[in-house]
C-alpha atoms as a PDB file:
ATOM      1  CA  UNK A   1      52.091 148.216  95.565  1.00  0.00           C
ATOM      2  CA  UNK A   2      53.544 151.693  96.106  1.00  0.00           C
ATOM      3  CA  UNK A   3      56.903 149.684  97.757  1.00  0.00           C
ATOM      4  CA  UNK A   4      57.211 147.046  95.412  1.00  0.00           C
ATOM      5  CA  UNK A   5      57.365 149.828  92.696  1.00  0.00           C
ATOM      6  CA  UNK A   6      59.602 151.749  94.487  1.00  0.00           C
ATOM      7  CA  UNK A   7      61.910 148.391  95.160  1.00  0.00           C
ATOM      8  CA  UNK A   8      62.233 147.456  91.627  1.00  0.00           C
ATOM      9  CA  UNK A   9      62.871 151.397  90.445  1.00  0.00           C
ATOM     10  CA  UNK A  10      65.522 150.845  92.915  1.00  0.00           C
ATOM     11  CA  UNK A  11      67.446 147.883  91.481  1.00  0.00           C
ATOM     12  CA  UNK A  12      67.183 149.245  88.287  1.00  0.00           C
ATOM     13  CA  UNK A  13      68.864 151.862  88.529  1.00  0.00           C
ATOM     14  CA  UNK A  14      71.436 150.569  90.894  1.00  0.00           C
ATOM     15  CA  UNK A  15      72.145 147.849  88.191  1.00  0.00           C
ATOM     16  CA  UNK A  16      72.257 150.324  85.513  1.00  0.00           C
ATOM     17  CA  UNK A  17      74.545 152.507  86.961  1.00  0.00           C
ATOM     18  CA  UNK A  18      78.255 150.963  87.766  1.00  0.00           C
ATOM     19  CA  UNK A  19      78.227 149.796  84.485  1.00  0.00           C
ATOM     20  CA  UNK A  20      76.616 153.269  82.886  1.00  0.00           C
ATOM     21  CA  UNK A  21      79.801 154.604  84.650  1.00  0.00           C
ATOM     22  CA  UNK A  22      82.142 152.186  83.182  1.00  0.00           C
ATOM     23  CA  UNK A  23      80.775 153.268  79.653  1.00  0.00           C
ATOM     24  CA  UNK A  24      81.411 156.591  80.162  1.00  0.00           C
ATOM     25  CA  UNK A  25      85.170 156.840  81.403  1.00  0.00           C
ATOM     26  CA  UNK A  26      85.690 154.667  77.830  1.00  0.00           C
ATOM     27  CA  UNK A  27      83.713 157.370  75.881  1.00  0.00           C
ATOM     28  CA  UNK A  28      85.427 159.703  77.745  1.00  0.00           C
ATOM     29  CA  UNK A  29      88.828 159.278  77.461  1.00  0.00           C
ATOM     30  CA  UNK A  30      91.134 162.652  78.362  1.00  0.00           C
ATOM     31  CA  UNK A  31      87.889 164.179  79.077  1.00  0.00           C
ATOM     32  CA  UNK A  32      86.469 162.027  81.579  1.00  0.00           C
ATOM     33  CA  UNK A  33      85.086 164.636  84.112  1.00  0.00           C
ATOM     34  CA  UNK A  34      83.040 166.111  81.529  1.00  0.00           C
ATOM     35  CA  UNK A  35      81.758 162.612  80.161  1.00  0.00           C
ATOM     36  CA  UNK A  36      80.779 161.884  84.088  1.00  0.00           C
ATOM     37  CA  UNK A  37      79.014 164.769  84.060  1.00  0.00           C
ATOM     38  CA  UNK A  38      76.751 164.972  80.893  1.00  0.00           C
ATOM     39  CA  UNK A  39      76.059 161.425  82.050  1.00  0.00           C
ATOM     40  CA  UNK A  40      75.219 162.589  85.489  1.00  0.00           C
ATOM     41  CA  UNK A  41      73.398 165.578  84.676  1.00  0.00           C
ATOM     42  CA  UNK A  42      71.319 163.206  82.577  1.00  0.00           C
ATOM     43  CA  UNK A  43      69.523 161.867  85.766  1.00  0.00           C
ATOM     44  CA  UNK A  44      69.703 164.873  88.213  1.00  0.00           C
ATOM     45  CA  UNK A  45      68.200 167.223  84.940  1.00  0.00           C
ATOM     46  CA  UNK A  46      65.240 164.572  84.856  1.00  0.00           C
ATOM     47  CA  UNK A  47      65.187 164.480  88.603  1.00  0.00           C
ATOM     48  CA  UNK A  48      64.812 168.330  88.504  1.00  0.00           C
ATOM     49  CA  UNK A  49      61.759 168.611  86.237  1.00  0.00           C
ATOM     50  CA  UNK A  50      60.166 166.093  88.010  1.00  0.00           C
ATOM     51  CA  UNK A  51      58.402 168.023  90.931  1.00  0.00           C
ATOM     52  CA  UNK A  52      57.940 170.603  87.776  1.00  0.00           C
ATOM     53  CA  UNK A  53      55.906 168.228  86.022  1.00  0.00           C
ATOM     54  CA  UNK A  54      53.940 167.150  88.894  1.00  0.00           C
ATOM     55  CA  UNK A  55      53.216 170.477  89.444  1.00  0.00           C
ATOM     56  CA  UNK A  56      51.687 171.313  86.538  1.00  0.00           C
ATOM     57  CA  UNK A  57      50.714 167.665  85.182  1.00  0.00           C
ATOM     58  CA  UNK A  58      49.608 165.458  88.300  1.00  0.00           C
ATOM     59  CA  UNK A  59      48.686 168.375  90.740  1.00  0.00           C
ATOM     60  CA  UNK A  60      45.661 170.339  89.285  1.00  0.00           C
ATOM     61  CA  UNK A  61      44.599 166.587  88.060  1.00  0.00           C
ATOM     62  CA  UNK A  62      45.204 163.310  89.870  1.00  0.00           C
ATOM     63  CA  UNK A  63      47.762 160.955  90.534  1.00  0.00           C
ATOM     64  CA  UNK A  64      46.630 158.332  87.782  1.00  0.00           C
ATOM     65  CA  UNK A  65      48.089 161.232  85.273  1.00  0.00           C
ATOM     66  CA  UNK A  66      51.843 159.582  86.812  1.00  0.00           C
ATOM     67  CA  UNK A  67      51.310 156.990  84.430  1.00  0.00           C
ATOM     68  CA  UNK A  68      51.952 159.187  81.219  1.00  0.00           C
ATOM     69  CA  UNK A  69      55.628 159.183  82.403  1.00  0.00           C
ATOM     70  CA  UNK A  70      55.892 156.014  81.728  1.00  0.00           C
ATOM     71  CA  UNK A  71      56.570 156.824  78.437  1.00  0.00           C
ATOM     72  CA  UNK A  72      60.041 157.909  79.004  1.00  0.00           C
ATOM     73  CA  UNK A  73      61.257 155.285  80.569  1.00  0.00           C
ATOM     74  CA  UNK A  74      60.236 153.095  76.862  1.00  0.00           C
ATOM     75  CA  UNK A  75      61.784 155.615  75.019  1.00  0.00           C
ATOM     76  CA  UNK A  76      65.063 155.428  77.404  1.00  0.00           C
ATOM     77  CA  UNK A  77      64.814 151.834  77.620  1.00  0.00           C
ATOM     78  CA  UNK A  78      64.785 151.853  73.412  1.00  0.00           C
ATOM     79  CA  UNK A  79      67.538 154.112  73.362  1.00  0.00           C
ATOM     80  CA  UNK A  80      69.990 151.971  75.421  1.00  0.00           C
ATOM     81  CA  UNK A  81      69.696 148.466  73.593  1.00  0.00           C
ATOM     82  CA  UNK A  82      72.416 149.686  70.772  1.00  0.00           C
ATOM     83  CA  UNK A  83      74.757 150.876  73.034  1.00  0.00           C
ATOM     84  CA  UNK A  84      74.410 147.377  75.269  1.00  0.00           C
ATOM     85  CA  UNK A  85      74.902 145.809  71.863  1.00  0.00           C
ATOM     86  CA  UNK A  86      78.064 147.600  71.415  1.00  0.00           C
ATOM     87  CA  UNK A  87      79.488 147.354  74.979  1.00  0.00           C
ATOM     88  CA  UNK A  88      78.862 142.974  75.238  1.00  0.00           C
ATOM     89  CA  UNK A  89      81.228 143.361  71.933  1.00  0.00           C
ATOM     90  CA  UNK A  90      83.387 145.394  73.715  1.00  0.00           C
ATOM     91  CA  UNK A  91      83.983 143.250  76.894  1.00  0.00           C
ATOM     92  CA  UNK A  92      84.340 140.343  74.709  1.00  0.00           C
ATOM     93  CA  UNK A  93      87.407 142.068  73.037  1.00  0.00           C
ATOM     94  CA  UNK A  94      88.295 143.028  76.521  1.00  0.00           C
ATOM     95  CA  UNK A  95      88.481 139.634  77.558  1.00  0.00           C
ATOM     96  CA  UNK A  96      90.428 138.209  74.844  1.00  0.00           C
ATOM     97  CA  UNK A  97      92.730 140.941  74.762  1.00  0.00           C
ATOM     98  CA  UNK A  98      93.849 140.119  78.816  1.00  0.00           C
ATOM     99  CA  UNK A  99      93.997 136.966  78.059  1.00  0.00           C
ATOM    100  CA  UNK A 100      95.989 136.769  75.454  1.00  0.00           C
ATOM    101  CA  UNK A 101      98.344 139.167  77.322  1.00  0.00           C
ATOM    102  CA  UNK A 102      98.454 141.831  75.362  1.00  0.00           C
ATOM    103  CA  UNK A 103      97.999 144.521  77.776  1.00  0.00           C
ATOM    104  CA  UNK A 104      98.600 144.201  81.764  1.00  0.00           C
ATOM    105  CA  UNK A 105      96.015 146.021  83.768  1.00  0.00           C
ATOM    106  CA  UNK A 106      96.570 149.667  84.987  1.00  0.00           C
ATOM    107  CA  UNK A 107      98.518 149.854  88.258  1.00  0.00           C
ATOM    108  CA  UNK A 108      97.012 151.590  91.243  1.00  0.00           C
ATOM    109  CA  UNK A 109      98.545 155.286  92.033  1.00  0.00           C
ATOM    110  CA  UNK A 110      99.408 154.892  95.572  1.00  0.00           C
ATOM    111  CA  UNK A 111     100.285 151.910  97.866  1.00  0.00           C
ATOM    112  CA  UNK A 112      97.226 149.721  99.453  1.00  0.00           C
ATOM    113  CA  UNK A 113      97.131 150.987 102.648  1.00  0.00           C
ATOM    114  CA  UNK A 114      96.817 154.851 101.128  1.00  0.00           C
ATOM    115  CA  UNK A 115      94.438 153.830  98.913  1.00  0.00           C
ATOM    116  CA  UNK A 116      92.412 152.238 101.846  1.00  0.00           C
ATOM    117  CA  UNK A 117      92.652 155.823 103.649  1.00  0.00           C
ATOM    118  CA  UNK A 118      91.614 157.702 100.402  1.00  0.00           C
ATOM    119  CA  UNK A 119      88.598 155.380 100.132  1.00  0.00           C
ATOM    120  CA  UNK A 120      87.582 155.829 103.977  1.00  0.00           C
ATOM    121  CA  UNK A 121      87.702 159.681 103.465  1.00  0.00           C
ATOM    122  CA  UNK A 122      86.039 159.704 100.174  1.00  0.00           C
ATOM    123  CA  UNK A 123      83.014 157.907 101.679  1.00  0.00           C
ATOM    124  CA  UNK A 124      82.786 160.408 104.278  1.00  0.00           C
ATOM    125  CA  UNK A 125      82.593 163.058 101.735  1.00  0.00           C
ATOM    126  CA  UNK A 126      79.509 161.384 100.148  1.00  0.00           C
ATOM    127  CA  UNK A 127      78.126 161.039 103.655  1.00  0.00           C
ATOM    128  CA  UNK A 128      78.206 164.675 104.182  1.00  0.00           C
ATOM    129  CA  UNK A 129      76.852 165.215 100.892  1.00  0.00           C
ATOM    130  CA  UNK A 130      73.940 162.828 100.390  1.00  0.00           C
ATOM    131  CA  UNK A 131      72.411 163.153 104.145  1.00  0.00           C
ATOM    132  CA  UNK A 132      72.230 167.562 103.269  1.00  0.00           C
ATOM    133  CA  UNK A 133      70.879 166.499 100.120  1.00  0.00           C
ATOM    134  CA  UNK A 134      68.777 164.014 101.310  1.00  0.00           C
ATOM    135  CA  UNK A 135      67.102 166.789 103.964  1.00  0.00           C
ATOM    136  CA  UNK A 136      66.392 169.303 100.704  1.00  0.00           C
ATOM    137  CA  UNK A 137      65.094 166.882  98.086  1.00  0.00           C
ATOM    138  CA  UNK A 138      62.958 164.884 100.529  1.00  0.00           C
ATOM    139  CA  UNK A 139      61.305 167.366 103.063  1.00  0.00           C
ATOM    140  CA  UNK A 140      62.162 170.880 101.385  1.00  0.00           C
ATOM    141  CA  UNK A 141      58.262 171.044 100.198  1.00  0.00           C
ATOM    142  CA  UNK A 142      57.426 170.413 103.542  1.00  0.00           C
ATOM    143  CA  UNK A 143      59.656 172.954 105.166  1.00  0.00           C
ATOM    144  CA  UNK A 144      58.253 175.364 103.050  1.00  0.00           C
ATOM    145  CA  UNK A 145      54.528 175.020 103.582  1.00  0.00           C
ATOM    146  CA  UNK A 146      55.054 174.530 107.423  1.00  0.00           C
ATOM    147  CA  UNK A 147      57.510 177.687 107.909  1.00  0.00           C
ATOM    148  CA  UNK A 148      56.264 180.320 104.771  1.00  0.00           C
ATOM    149  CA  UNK A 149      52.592 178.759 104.392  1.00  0.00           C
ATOM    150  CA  UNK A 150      53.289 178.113 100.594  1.00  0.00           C
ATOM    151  CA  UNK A 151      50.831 176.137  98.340  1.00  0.00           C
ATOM    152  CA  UNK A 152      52.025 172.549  97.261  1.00  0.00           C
ATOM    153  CA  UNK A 153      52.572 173.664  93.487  1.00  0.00           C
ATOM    154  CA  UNK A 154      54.587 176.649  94.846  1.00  0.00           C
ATOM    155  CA  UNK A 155      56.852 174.125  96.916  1.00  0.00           C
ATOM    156  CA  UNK A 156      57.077 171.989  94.265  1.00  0.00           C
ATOM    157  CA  UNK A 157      58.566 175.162  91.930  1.00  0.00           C
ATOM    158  CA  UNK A 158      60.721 175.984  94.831  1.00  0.00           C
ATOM    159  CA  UNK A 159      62.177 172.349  94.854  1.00  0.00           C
ATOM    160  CA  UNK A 160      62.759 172.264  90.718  1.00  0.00           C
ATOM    161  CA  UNK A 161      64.847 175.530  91.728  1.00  0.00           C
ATOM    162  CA  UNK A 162      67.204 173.870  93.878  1.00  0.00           C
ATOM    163  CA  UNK A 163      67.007 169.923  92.196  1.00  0.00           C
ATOM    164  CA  UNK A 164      67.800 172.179  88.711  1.00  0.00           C
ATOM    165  CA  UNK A 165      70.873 173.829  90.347  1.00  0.00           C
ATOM    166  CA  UNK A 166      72.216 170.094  90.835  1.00  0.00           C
ATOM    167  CA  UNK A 167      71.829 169.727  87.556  1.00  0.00           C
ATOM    168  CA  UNK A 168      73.832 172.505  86.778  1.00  0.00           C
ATOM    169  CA  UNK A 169      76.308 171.955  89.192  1.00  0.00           C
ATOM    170  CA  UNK A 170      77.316 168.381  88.067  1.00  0.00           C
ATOM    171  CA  UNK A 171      77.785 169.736  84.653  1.00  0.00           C
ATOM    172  CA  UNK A 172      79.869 171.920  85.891  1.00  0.00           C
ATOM    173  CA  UNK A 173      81.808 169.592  88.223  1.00  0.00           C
ATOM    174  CA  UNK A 174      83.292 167.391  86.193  1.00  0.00           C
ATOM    175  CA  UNK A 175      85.017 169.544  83.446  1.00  0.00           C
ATOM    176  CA  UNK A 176      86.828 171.779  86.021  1.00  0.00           C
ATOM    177  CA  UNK A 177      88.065 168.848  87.531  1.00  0.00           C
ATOM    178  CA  UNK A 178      89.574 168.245  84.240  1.00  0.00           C
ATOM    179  CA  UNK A 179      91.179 171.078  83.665  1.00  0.00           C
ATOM    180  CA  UNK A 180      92.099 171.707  87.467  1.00  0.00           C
ATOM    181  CA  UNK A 181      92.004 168.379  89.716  1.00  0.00           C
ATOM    182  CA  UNK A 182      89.612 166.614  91.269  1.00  0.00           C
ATOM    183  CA  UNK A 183      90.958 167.037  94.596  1.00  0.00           C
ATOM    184  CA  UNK A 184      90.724 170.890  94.164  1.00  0.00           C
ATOM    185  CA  UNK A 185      86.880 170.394  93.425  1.00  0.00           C
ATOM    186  CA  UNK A 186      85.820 168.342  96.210  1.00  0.00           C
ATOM    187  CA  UNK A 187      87.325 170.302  98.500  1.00  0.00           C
ATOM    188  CA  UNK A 188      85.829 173.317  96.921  1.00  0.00           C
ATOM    189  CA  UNK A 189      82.272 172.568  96.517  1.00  0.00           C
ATOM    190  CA  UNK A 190      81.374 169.993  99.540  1.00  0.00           C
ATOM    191  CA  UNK A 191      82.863 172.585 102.441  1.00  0.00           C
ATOM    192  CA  UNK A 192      81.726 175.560  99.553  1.00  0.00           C
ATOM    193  CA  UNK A 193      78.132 174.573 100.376  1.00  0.00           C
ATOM    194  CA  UNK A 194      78.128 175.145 104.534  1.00  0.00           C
ATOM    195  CA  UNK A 195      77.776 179.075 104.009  1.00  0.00           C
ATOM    196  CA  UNK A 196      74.416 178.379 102.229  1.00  0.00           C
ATOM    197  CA  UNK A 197      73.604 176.082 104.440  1.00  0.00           C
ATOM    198  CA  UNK A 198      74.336 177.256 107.597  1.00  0.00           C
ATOM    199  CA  UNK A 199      72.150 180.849 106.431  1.00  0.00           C
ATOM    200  CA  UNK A 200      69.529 178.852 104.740  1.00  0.00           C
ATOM    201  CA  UNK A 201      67.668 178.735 108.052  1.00  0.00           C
ATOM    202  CA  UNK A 202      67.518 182.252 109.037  1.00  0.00           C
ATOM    203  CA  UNK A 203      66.535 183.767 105.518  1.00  0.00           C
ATOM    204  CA  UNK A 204      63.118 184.497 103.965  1.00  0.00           C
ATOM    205  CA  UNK A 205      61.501 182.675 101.081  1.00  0.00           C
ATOM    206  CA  UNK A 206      63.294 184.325  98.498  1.00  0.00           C
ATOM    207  CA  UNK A 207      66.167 183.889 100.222  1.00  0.00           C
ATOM    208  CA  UNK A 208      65.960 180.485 101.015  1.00  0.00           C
ATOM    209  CA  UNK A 209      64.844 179.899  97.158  1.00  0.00           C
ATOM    210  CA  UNK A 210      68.585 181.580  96.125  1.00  0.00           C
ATOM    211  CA  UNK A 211      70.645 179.758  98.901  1.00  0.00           C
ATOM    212  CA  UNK A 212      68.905 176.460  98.012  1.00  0.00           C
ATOM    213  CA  UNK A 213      69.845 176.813  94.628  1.00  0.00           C
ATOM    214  CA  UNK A 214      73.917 177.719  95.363  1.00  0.00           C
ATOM    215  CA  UNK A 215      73.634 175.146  97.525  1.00  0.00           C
ATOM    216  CA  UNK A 216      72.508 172.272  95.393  1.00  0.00           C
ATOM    217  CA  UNK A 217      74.875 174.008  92.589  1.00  0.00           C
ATOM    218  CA  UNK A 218      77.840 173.977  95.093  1.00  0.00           C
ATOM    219  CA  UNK A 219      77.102 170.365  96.618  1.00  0.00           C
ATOM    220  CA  UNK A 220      76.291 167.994  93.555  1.00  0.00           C
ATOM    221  CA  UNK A 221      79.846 169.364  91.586  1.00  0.00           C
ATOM    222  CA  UNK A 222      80.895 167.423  94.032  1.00  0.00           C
ATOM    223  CA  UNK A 223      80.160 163.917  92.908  1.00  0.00           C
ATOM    224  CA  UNK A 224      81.724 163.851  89.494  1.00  0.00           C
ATOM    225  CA  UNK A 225      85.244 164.527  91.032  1.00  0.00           C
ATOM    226  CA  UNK A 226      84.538 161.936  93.816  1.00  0.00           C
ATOM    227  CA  UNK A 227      83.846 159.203  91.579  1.00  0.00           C
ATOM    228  CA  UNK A 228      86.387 159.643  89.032  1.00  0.00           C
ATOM    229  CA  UNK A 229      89.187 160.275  92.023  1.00  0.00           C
ATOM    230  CA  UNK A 230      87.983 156.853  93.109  1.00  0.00           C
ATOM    231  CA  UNK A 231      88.373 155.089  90.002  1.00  0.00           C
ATOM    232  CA  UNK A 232      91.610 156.961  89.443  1.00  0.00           C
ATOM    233  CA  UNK A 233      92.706 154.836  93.039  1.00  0.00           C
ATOM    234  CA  UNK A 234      91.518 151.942  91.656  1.00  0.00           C
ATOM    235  CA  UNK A 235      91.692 152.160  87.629  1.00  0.00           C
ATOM    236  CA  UNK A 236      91.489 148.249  87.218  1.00  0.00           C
ATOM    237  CA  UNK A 237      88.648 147.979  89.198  1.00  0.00           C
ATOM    238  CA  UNK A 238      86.563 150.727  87.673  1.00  0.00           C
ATOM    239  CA  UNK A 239      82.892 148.767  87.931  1.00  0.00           C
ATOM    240  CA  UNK A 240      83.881 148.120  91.365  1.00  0.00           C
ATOM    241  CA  UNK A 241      84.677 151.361  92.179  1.00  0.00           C
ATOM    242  CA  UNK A 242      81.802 152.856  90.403  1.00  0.00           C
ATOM    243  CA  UNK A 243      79.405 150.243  92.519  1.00  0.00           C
ATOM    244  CA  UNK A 244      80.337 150.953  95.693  1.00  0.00           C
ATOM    245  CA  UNK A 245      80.009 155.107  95.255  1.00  0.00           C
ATOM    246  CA  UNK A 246      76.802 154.728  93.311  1.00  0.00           C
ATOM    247  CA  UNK A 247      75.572 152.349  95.964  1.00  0.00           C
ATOM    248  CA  UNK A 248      76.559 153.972  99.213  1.00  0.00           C
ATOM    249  CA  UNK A 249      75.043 157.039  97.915  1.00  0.00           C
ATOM    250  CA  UNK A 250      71.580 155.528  97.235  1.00  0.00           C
ATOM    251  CA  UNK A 251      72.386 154.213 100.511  1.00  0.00           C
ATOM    252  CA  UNK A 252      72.894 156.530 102.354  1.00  0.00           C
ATOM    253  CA  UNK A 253      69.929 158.771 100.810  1.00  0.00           C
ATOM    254  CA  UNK A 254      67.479 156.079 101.573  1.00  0.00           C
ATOM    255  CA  UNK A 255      68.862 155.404 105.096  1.00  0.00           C
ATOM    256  CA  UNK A 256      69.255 159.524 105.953  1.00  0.00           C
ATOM    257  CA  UNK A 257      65.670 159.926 104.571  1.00  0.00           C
ATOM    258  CA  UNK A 258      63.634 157.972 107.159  1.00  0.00           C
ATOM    259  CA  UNK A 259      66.123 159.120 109.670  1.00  0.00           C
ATOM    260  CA  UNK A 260      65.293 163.024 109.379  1.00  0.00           C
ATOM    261  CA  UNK A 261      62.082 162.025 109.082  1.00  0.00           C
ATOM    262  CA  UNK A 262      61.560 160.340 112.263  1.00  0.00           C
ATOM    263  CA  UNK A 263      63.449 163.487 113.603  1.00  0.00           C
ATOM    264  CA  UNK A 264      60.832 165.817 112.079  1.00  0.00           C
ATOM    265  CA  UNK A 265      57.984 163.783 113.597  1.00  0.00           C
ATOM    266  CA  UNK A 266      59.974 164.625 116.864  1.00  0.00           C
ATOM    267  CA  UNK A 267      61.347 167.720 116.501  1.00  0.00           C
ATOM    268  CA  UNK A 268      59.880 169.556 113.509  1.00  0.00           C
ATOM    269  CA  UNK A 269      61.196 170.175 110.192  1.00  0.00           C
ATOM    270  CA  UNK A 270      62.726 173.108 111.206  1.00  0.00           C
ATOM    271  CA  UNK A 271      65.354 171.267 113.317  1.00  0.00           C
ATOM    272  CA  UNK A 272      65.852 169.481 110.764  1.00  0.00           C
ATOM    273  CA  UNK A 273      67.183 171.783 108.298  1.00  0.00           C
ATOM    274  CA  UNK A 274      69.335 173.687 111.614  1.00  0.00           C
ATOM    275  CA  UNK A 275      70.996 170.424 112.408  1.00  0.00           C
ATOM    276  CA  UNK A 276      71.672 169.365 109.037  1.00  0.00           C
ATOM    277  CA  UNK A 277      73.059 172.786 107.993  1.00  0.00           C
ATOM    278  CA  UNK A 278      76.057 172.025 109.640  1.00  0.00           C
ATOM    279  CA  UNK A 279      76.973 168.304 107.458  1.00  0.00           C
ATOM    280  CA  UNK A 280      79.031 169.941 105.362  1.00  0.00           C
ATOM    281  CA  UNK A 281      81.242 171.142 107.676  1.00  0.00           C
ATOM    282  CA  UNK A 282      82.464 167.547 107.262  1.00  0.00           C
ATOM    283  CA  UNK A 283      83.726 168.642 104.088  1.00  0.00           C
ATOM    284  CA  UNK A 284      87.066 169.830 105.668  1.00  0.00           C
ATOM    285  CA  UNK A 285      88.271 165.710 106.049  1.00  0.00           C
ATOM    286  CA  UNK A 286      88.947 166.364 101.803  1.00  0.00           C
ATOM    287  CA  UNK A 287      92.238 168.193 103.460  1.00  0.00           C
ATOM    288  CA  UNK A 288      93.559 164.798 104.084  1.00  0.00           C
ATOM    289  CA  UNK A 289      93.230 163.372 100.571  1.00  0.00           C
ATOM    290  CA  UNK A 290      96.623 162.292  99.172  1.00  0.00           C
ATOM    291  CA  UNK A 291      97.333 164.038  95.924  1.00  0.00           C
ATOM    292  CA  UNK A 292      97.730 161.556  92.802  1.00  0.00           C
ATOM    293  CA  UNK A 293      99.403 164.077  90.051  1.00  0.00           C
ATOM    294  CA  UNK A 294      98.420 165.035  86.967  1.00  0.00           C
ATOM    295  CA  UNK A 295      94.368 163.202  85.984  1.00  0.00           C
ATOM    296  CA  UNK A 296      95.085 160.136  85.421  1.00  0.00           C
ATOM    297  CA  UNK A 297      92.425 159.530  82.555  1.00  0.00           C
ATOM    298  CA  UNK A 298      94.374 157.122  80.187  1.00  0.00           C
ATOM    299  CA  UNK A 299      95.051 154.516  82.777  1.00  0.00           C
ATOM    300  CA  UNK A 300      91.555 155.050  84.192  1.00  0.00           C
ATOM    301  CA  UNK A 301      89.706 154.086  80.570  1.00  0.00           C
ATOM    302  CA  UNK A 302      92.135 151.190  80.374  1.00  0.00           C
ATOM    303  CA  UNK A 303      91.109 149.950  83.338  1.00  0.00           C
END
């Protein structure tokens, strides 16, 4: 029961999101980095006060007090129906509008075979990203109990620490690249993140509790600028785009997950964190990124 549930919170939100995406470059307009990221931070803030509410909620109870949460998913699933109302309306207009010619789609930045290379390095970027993150929200609690003998409501404080500062970070992320570049940003804040990581390791609890949270902060600014570089390549392909980023990530969170954990059965979770410390390192393959100008946020939202 506990993997069907899981399977079908999966598809949902892999459904919902391309198309969430798509939504908000058209809300966004010349601001699109900072509509990515409110819509972002929407899902990594509730991710954050997650292990905070089992912590004070389901812990000193039982796990049958899950099903209050429930709740918020009616009320999100209530709040959504207008705006799906408005957006069929929308792609109907859409539709008749390229039809009837009136407006060619947005041309792509840089020839094929660039954009090809751009899309090959971008996905190695979310690779390096999403397997450190992967290690800290999935087996953080666990490296804390087994190294500094924590309770599990401490270790599920320390985690709402770091899962808040990715919160923070992708609100962050997506207005600077806005003002400054995306490529600027993911070269920033993906190779940014390998000092924490690297020292995360050798520090105490408090310690580890301040270079989780830089870490998180420094690594999930990241993603706005990735996506939106991305769907700059490609701006008439933007649900596309937005699909294959949103979906490799998932992917590769689920796939790096029973991975590390197979190598903590082996190794211990200690190894874990020293030989992930070093994925960001892979950061440095953002050097190779062709530049595309100026953000290209008008074409983008026409796409």
């Amino acid at each position: 029961a506990v993997f069907v549930a899981v399977f079908l919170v999966g598809v949902g939100s892999s459904t919902l999101h391309p198309e969430a995406s798509r939504i908000t470059s058209l809300a966004g307009r010349g601001r699109r980095g900072f509509a990515q990221s409110v819509f972002q931070v929407g899902g990594n803030f509730g991710t954050s006060i997650g292990p905070l509410l089992v912590a004070l909620v389901v812990a000193p109870r039982d796990r049958t007090w899950i099903v209050c949460f429930v709740v918020v998913a009616l009320l999100a699933f209530r709040a959504m129906r207008p705006i799906c109302r408005w957006y069929a309306d929308y792609l109907v207009r859409r539709r008749d509008t390229r039809e009837g010619g009136a407006e060619p789609a947005p041309a792509r930045p840089l020839p094929l075979r660039k954009t090809v290379w751009a899309i090959v390095l971008l996905m190695v970027l979310i690779f390096s990203k999403y397997i450190y993150m992967a290690c800290l929200s999935n087996y953080f609690t666990f490296y804390l109990i087994e190294r500094f003998g924590v309770t599990i409501r401490a270790s599920q404080l320390f985690l709402f620490v770091f899962l808040f500062a990715t919160a923070v970070g992708t609100l962050v992320g997506g207005p600077v690249g806005d003002r400054w570049g995306r490529k600027p940003v993911i070269w920033i804040s993906i190779l940014g993140t390998a000092p924490f990581s690297l020292a995360m390791p050798h520090c105490g609890l408090a310690l580890t509790a301040v270079a989780a949270f830089c870490a998180g902060f420094m690594l999930s600014s990241a993603f706005p600028a990735i996506l939106l570089y991305s769907q700059e390549l490609l701006p008439s392909k933007l649900g596309l785009v937005s699909g294959l980023f949103f979906g490799l990530t998932f992917g590769v969170a689920g796939i790096a997950s029973a991975v590390l954990g197979d190598f903590a059965d082996a190794y211990g979770i200690e190894a874990v964190y020293r030989a992930c410390a070093y994925t960001p390192l892979l950061g440095l393959v953002a050097w190779f990124l062709p530049n595309l100008g100026p953000n290209r946020s008008d074409a983008a939202v026409r796409g």
